[in-house]
PDB file of N, CA and C in Angstrom:
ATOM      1  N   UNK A   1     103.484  84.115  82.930  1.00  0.00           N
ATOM      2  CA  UNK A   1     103.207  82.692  82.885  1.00  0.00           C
ATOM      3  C   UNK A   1     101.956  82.413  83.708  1.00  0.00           C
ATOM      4  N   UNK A   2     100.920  81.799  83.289  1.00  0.00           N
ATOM      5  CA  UNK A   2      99.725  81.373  83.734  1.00  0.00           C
ATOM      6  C   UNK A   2     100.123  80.999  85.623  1.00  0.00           C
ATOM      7  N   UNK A   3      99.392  81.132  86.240  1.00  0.00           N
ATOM      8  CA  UNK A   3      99.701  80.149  87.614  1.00  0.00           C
ATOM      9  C   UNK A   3     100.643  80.471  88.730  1.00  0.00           C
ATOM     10  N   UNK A   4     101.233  81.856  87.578  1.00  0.00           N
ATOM     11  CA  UNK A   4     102.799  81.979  88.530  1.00  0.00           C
ATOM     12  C   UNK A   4     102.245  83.172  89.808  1.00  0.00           C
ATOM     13  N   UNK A   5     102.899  83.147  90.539  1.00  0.00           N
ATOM     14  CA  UNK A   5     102.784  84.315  91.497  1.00  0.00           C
ATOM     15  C   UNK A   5     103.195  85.696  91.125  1.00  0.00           C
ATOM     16  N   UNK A   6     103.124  86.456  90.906  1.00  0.00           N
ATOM     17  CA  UNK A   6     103.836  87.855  90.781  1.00  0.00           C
ATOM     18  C   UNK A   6     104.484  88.138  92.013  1.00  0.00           C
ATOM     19  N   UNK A   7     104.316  87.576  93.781  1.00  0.00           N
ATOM     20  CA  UNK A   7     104.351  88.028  94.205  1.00  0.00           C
ATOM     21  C   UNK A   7     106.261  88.012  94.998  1.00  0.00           C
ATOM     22  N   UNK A   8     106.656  89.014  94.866  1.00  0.00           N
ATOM     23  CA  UNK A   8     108.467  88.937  94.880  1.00  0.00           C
ATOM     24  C   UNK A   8     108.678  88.930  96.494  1.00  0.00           C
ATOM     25  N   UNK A   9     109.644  88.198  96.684  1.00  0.00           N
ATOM     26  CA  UNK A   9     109.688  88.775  98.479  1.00  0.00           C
ATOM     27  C   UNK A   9     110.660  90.040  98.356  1.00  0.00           C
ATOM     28  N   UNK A  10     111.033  90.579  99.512  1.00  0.00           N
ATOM     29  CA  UNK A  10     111.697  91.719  99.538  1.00  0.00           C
ATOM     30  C   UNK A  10     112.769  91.614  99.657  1.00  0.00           C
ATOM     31  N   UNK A  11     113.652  90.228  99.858  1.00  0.00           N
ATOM     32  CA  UNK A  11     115.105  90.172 100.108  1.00  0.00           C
ATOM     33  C   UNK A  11     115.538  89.729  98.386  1.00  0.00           C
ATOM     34  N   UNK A  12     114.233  89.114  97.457  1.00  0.00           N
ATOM     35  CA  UNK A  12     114.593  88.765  96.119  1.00  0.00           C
ATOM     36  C   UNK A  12     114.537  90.413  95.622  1.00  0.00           C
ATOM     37  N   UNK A  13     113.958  91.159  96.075  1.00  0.00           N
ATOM     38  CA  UNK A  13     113.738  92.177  95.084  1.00  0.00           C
ATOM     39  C   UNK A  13     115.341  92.989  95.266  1.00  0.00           C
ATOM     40  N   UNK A  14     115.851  92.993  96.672  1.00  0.00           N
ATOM     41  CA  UNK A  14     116.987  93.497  96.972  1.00  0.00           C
ATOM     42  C   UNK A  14     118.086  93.342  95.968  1.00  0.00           C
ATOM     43  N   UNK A  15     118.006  92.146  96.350  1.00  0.00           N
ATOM     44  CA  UNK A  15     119.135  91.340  95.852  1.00  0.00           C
ATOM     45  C   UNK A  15     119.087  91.509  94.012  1.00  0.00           C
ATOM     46  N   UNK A  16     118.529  91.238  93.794  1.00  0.00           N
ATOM     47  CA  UNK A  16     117.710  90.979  92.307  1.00  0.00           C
ATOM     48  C   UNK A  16     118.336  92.650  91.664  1.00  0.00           C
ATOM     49  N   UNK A  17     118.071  93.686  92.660  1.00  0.00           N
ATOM     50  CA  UNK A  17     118.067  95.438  91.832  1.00  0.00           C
ATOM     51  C   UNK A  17     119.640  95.716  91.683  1.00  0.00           C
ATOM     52  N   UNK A  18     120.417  94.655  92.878  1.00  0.00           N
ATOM     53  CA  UNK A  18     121.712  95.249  92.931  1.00  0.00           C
ATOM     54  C   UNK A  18     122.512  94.038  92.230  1.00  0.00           C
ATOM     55  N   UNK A  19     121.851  92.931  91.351  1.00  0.00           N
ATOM     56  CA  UNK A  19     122.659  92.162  90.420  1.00  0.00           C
ATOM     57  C   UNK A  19     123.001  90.947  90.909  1.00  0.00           C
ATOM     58  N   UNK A  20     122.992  90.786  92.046  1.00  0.00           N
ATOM     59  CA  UNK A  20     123.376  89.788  93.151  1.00  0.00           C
ATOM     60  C   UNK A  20     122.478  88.510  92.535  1.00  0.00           C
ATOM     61  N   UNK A  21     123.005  87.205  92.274  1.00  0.00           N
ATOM     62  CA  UNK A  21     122.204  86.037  92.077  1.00  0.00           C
ATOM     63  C   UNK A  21     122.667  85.412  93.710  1.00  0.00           C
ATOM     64  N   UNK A  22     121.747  84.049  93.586  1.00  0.00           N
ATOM     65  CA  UNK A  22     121.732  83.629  95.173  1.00  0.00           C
ATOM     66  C   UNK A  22     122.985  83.169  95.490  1.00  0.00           C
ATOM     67  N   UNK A  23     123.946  82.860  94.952  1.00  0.00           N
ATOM     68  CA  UNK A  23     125.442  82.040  95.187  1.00  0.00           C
ATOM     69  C   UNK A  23     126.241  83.362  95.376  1.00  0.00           C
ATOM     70  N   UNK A  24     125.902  84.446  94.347  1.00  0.00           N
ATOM     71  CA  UNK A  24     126.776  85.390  95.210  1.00  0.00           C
ATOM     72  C   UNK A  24     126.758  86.349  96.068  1.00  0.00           C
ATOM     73  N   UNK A  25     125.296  86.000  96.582  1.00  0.00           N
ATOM     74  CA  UNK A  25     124.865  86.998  97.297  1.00  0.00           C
ATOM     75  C   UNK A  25     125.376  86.349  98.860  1.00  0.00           C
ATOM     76  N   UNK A  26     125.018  84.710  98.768  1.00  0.00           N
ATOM     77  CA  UNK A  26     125.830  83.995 100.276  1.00  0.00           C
ATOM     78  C   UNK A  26     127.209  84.342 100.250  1.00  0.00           C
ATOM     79  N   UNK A  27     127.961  84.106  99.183  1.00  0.00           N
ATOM     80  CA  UNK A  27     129.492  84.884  99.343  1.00  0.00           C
ATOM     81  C   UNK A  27     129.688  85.884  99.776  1.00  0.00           C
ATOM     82  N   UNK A  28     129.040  87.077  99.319  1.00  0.00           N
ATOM     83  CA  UNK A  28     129.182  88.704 100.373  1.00  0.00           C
ATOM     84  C   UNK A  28     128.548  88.078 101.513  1.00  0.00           C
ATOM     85  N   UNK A  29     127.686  87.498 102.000  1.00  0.00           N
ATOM     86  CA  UNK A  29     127.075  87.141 103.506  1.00  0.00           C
ATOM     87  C   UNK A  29     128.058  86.712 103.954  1.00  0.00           C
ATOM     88  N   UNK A  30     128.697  85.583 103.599  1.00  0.00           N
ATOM     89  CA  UNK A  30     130.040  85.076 104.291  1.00  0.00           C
ATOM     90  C   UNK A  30     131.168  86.168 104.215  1.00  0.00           C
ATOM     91  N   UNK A  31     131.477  86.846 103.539  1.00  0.00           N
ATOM     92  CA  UNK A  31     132.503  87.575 103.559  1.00  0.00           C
ATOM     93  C   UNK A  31     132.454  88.875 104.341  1.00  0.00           C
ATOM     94  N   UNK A  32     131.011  89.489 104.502  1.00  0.00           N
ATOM     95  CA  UNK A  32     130.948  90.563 105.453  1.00  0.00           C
ATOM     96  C   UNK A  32     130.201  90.361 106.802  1.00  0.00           C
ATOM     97  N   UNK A  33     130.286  89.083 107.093  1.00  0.00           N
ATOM     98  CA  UNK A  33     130.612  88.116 108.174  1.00  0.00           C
ATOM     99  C   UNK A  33     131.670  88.030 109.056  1.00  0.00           C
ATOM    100  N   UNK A  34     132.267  87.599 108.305  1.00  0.00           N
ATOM    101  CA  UNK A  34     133.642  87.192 108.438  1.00  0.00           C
ATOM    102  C   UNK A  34     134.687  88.983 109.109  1.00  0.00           C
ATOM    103  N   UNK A  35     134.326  89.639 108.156  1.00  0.00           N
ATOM    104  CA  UNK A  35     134.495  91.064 108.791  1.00  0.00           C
ATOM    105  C   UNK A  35     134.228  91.845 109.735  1.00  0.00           C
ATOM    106  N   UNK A  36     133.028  91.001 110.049  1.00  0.00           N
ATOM    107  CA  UNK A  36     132.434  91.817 111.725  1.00  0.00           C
ATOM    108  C   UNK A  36     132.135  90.475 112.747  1.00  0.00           C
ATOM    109  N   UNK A  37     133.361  89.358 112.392  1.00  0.00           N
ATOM    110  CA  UNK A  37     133.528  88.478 112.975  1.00  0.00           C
ATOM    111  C   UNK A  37     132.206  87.258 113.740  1.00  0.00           C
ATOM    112  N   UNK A  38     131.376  87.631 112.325  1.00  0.00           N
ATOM    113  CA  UNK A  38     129.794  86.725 113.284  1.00  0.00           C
ATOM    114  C   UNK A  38     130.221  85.923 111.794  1.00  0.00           C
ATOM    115  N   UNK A  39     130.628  84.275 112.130  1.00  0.00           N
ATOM    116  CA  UNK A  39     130.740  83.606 110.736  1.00  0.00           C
ATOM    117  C   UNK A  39     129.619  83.314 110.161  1.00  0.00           C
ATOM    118  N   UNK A  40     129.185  82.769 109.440  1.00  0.00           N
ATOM    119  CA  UNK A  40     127.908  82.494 108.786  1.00  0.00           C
ATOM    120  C   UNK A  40     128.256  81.048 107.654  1.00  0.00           C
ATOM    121  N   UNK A  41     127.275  80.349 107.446  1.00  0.00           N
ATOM    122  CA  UNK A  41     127.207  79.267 107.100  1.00  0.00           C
ATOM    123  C   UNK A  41     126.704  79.480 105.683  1.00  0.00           C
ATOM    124  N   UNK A  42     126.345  80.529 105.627  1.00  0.00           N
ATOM    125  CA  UNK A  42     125.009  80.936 104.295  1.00  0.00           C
ATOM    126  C   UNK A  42     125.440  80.660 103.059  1.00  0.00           C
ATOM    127  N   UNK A  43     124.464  79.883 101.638  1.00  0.00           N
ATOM    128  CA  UNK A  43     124.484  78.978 100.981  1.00  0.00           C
ATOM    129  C   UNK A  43     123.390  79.834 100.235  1.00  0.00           C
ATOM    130  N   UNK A  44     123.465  79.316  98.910  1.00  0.00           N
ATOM    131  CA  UNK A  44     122.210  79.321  98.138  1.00  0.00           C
ATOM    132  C   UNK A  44     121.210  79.251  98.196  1.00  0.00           C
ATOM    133  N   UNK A  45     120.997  77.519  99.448  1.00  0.00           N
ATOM    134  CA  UNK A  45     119.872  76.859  99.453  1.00  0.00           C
ATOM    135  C   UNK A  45     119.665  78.233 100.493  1.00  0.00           C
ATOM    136  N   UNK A  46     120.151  78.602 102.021  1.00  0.00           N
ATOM    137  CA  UNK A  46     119.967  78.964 102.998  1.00  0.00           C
ATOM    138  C   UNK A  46     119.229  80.487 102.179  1.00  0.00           C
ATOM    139  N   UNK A  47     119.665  80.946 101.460  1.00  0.00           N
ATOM    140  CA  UNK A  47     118.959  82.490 100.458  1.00  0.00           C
ATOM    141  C   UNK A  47     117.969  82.202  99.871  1.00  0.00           C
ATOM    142  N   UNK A  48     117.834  81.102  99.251  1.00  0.00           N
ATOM    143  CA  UNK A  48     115.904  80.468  98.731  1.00  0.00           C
ATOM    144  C   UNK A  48     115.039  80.847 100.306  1.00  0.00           C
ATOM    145  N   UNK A  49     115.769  79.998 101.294  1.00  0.00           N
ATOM    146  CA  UNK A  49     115.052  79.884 102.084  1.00  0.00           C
ATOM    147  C   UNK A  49     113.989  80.713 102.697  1.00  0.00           C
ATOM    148  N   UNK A  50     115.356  82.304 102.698  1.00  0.00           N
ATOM    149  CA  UNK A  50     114.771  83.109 103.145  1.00  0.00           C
ATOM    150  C   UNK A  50     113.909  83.953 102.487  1.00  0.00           C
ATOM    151  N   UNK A  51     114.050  83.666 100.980  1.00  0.00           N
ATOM    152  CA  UNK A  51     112.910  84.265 100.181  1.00  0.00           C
ATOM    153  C   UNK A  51     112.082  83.751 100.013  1.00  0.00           C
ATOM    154  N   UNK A  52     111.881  81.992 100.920  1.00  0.00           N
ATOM    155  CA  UNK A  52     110.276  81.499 101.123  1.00  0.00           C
ATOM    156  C   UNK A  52     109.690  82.114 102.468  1.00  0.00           C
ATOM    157  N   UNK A  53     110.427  82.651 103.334  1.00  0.00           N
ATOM    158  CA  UNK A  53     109.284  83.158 104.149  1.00  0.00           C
ATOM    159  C   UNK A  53     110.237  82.607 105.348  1.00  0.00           C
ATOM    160  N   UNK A  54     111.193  81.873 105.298  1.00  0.00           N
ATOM    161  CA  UNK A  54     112.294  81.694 106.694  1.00  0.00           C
ATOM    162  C   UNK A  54     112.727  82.799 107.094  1.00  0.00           C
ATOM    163  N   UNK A  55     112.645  83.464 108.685  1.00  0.00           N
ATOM    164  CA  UNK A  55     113.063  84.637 108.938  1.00  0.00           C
ATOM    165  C   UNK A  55     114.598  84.139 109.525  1.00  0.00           C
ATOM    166  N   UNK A  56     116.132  85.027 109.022  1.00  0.00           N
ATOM    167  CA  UNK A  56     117.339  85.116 109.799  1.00  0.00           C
ATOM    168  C   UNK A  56     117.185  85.084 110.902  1.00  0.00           C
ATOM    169  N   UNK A  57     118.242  84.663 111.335  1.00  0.00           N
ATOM    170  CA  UNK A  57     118.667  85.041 112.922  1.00  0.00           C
ATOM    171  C   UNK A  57     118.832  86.323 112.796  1.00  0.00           C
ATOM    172  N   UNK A  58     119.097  86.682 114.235  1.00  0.00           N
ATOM    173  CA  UNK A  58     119.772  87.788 114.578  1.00  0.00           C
ATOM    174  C   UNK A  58     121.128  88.156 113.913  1.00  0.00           C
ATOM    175  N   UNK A  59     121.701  86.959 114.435  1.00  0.00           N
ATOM    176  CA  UNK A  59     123.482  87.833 113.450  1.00  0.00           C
ATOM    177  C   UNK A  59     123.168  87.696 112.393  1.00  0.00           C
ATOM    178  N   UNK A  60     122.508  87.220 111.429  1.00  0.00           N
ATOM    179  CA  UNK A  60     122.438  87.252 110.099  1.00  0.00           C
ATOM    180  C   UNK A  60     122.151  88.476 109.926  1.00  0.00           C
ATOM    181  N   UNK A  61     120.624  88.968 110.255  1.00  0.00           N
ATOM    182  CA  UNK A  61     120.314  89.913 110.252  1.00  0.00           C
ATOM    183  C   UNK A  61     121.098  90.906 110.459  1.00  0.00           C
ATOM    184  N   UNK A  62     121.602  91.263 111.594  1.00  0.00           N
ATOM    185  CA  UNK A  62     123.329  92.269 111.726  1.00  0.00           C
ATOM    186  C   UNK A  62     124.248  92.332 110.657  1.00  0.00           C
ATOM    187  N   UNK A  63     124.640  91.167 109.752  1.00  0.00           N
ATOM    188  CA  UNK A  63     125.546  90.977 108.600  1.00  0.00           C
ATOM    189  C   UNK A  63     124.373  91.774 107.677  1.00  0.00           C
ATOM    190  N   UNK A  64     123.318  91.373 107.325  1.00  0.00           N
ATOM    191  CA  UNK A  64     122.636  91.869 106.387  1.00  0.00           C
ATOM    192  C   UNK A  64     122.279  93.202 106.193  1.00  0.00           C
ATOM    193  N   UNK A  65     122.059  93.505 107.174  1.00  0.00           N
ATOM    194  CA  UNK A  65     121.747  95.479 107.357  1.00  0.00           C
ATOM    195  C   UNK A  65     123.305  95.940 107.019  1.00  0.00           C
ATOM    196  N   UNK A  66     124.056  95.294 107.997  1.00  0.00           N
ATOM    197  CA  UNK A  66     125.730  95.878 107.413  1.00  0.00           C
ATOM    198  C   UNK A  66     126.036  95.861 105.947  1.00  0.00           C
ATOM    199  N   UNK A  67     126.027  94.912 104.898  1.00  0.00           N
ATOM    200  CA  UNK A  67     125.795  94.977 103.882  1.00  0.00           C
ATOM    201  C   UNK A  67     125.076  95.709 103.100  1.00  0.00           C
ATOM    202  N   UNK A  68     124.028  95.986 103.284  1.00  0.00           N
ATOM    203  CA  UNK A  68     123.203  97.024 103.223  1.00  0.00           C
ATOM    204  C   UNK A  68     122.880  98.425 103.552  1.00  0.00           C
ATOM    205  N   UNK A  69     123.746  98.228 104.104  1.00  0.00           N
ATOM    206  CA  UNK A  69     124.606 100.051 104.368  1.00  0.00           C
ATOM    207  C   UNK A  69     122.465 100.518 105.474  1.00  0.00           C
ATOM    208  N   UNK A  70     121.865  99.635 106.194  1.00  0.00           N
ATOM    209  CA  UNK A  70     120.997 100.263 107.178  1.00  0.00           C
ATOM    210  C   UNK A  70     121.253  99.848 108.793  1.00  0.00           C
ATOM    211  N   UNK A  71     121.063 101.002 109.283  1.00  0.00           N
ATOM    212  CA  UNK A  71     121.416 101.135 110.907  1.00  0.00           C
ATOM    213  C   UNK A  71     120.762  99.392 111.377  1.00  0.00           C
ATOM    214  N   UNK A  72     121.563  98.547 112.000  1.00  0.00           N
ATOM    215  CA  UNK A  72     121.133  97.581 112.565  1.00  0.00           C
ATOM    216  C   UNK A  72     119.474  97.948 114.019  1.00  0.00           C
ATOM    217  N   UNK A  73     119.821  99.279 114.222  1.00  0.00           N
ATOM    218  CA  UNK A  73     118.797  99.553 114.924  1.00  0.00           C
ATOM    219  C   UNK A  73     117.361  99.825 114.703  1.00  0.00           C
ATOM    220  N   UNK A  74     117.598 100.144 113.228  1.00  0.00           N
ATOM    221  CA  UNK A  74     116.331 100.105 112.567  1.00  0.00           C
ATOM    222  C   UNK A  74     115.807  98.281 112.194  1.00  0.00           C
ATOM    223  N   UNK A  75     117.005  97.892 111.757  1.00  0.00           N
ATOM    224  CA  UNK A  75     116.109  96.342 111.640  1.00  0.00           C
ATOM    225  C   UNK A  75     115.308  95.808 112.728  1.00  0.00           C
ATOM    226  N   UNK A  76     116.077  96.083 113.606  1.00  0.00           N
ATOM    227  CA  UNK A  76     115.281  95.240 114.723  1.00  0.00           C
ATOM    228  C   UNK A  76     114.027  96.009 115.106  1.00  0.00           C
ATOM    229  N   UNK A  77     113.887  97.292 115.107  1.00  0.00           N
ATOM    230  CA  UNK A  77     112.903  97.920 115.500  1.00  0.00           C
ATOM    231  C   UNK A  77     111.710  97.610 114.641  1.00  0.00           C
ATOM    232  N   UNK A  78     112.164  97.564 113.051  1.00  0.00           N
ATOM    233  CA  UNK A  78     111.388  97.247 112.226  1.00  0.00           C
ATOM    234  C   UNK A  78     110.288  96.111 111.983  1.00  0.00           C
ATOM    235  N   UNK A  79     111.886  94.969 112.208  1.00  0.00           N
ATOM    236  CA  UNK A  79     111.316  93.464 111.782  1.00  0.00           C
ATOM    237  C   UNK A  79     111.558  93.026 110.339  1.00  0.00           C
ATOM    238  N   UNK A  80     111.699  91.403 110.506  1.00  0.00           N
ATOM    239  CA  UNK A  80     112.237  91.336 109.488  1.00  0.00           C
ATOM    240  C   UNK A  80     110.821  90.964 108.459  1.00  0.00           C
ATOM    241  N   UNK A  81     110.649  91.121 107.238  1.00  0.00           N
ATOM    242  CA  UNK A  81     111.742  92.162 105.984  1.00  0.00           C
ATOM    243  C   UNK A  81     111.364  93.452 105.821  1.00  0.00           C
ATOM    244  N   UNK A  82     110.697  94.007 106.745  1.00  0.00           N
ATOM    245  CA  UNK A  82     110.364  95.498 106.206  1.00  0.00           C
ATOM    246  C   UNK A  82     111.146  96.073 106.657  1.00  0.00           C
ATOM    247  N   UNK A  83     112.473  95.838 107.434  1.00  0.00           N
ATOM    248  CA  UNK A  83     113.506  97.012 107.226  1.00  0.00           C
ATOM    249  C   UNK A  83     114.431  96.842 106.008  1.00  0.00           C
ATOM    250  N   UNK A  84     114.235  95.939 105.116  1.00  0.00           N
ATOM    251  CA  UNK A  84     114.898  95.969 104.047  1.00  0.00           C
ATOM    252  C   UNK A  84     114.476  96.867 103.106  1.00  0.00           C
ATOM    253  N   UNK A  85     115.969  97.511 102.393  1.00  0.00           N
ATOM    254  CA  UNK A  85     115.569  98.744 102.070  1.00  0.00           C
ATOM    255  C   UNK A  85     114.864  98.912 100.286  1.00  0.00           C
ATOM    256  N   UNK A  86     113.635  98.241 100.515  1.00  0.00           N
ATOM    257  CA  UNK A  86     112.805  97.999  99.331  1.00  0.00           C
ATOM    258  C   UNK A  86     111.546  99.253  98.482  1.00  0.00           C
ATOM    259  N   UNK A  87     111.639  99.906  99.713  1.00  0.00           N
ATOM    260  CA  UNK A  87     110.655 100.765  99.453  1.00  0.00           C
ATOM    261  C   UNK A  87     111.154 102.297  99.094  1.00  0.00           C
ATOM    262  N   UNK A  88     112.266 102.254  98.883  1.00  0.00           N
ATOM    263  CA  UNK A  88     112.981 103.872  98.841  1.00  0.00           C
ATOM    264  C   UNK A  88     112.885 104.224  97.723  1.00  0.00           C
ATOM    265  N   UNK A  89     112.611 104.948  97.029  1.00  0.00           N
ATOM    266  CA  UNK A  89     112.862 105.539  95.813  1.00  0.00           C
ATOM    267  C   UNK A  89     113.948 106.696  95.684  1.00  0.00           C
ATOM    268  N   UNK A  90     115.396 106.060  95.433  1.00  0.00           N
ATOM    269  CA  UNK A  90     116.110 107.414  95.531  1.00  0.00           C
ATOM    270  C   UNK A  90     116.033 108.637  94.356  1.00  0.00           C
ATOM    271  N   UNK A  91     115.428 108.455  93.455  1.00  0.00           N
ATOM    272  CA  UNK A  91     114.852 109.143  92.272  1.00  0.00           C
ATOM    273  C   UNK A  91     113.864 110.473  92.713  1.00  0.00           C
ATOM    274  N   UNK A  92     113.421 109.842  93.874  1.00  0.00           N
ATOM    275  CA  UNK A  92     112.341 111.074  94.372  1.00  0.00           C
ATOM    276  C   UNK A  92     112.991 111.879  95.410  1.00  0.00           C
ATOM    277  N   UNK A  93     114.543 112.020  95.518  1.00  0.00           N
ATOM    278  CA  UNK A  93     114.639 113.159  96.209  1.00  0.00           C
ATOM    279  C   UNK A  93     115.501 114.183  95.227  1.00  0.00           C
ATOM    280  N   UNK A  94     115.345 114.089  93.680  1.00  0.00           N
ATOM    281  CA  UNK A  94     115.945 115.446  92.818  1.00  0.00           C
ATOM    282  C   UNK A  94     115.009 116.386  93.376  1.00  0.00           C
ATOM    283  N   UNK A  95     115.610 117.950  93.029  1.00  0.00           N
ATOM    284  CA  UNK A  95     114.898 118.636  93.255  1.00  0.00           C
ATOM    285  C   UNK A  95     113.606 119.104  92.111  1.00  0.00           C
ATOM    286  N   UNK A  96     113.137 119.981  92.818  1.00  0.00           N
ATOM    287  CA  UNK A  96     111.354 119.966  92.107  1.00  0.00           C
ATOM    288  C   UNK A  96     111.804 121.273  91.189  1.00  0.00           C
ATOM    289  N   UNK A  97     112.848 120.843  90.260  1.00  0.00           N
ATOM    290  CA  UNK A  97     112.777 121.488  89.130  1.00  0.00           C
ATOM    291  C   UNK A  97     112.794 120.759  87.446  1.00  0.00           C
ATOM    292  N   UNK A  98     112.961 121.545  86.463  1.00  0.00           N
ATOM    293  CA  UNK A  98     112.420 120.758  85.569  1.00  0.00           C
ATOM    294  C   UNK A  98     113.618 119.018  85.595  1.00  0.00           C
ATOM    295  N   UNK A  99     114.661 119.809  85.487  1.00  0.00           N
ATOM    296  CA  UNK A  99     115.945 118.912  85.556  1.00  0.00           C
ATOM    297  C   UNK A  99     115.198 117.669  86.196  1.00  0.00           C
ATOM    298  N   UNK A 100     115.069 117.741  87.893  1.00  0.00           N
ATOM    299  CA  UNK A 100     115.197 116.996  88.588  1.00  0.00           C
ATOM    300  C   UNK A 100     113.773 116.171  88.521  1.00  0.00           C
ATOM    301  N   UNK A 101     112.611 116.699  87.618  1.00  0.00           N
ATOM    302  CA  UNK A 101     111.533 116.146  87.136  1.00  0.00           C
ATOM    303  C   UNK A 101     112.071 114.755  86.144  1.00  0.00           C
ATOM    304  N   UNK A 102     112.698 115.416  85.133  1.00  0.00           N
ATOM    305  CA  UNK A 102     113.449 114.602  84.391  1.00  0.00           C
ATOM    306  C   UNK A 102     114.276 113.330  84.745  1.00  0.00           C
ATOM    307  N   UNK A 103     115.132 113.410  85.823  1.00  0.00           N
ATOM    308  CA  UNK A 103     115.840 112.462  86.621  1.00  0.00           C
ATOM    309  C   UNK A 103     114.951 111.766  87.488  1.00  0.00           C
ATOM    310  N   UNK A 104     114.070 111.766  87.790  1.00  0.00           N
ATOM    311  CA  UNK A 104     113.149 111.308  88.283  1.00  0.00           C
ATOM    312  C   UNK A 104     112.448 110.501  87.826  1.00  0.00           C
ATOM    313  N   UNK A 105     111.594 110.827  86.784  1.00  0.00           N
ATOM    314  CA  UNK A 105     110.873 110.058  85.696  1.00  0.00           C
ATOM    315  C   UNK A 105     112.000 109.055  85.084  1.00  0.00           C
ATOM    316  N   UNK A 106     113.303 109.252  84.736  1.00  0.00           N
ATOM    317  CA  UNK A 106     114.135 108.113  84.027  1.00  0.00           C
ATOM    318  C   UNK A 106     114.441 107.090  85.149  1.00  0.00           C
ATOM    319  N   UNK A 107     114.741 107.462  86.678  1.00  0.00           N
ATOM    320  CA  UNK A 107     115.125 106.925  87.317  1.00  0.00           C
ATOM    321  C   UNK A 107     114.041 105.269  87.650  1.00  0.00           C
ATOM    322  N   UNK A 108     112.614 105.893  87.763  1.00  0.00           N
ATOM    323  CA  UNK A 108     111.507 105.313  88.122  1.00  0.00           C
ATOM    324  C   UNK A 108     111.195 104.625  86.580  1.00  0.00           C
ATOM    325  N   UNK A 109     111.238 104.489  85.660  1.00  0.00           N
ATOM    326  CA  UNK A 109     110.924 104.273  84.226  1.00  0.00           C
ATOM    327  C   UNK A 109     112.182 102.966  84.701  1.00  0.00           C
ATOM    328  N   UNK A 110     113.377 103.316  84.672  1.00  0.00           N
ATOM    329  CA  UNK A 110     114.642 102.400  84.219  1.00  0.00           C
ATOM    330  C   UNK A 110     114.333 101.244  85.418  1.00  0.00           C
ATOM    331  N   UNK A 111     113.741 101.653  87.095  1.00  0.00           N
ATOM    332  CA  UNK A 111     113.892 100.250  88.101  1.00  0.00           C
ATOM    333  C   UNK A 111     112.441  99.826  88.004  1.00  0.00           C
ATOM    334  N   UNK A 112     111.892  99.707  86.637  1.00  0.00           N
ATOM    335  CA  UNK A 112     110.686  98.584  86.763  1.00  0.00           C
ATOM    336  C   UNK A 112     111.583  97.180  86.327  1.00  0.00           C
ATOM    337  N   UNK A 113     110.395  96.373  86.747  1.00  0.00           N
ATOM    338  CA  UNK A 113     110.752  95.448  86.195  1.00  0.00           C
ATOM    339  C   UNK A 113     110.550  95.138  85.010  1.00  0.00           C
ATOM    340  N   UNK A 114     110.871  94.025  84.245  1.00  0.00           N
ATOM    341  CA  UNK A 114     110.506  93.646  82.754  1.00  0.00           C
ATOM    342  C   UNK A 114     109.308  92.794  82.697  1.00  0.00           C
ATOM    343  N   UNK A 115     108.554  92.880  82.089  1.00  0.00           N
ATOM    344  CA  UNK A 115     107.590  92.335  81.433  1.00  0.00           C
ATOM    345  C   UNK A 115     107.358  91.919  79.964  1.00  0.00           C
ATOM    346  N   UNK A 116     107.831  90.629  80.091  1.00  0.00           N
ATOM    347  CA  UNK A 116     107.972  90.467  78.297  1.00  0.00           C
ATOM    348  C   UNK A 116     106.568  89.723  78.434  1.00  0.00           C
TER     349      UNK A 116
END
């Protein structure tokens, strides 16, 4: 579309690879919250937010890496959003045979995005 940005933030791209729309992505926030006892308020609007450029708190951040299966020690060391785990390609650790050439190339082919 003419005008539009291409440019994705990294908590939309997260969210976006693992199916998650913004209403249910605040529900797992609240719910694995609620599990490591830091409650959370988090909303739809509050998940736009943060994909305009609002950085979490801290406990959010703690709920969010937990969800995300990354060491809370890396977030903070990191900063927020580049410890979100956007940049991994798990496709590139088959091994360097033909097979794992193969799994590789489908893996990286299948997580583009669409472009109609």
């Amino acid at each position: 579309m003419p005008g539009e940005s291409l440019a994705v933030h990294p908590l939309t791209f997260v969210r976006q690879s693992r199916g998650w729309g913004k209403a249910e992505f605040a529900r797992l926030m609240q719910a694995r919250g609620k599990l490591l006892g830091i409650p959370l308020a988090t909303n739809r609007t509050t998940v736009w937010k943060w994909e305009q450029g609002q950085e979490p708190d801290a406990d959010t951040q703690r709920v969010l890496s937990d969800l995300l299966s990354v060491p809370y020690e890396r977030a903070r060391a990191e900063g927020w959003p580049r410890w979100l785990p956007v940049w991994e390609v798990t496709g590139l650790t088959a091994p360097w045979t033909e097979a794992g050439t193969v799994e590789a190339l489908a893996d990286l082919v299948g997580s583009g995005r669409l472009d109609r």
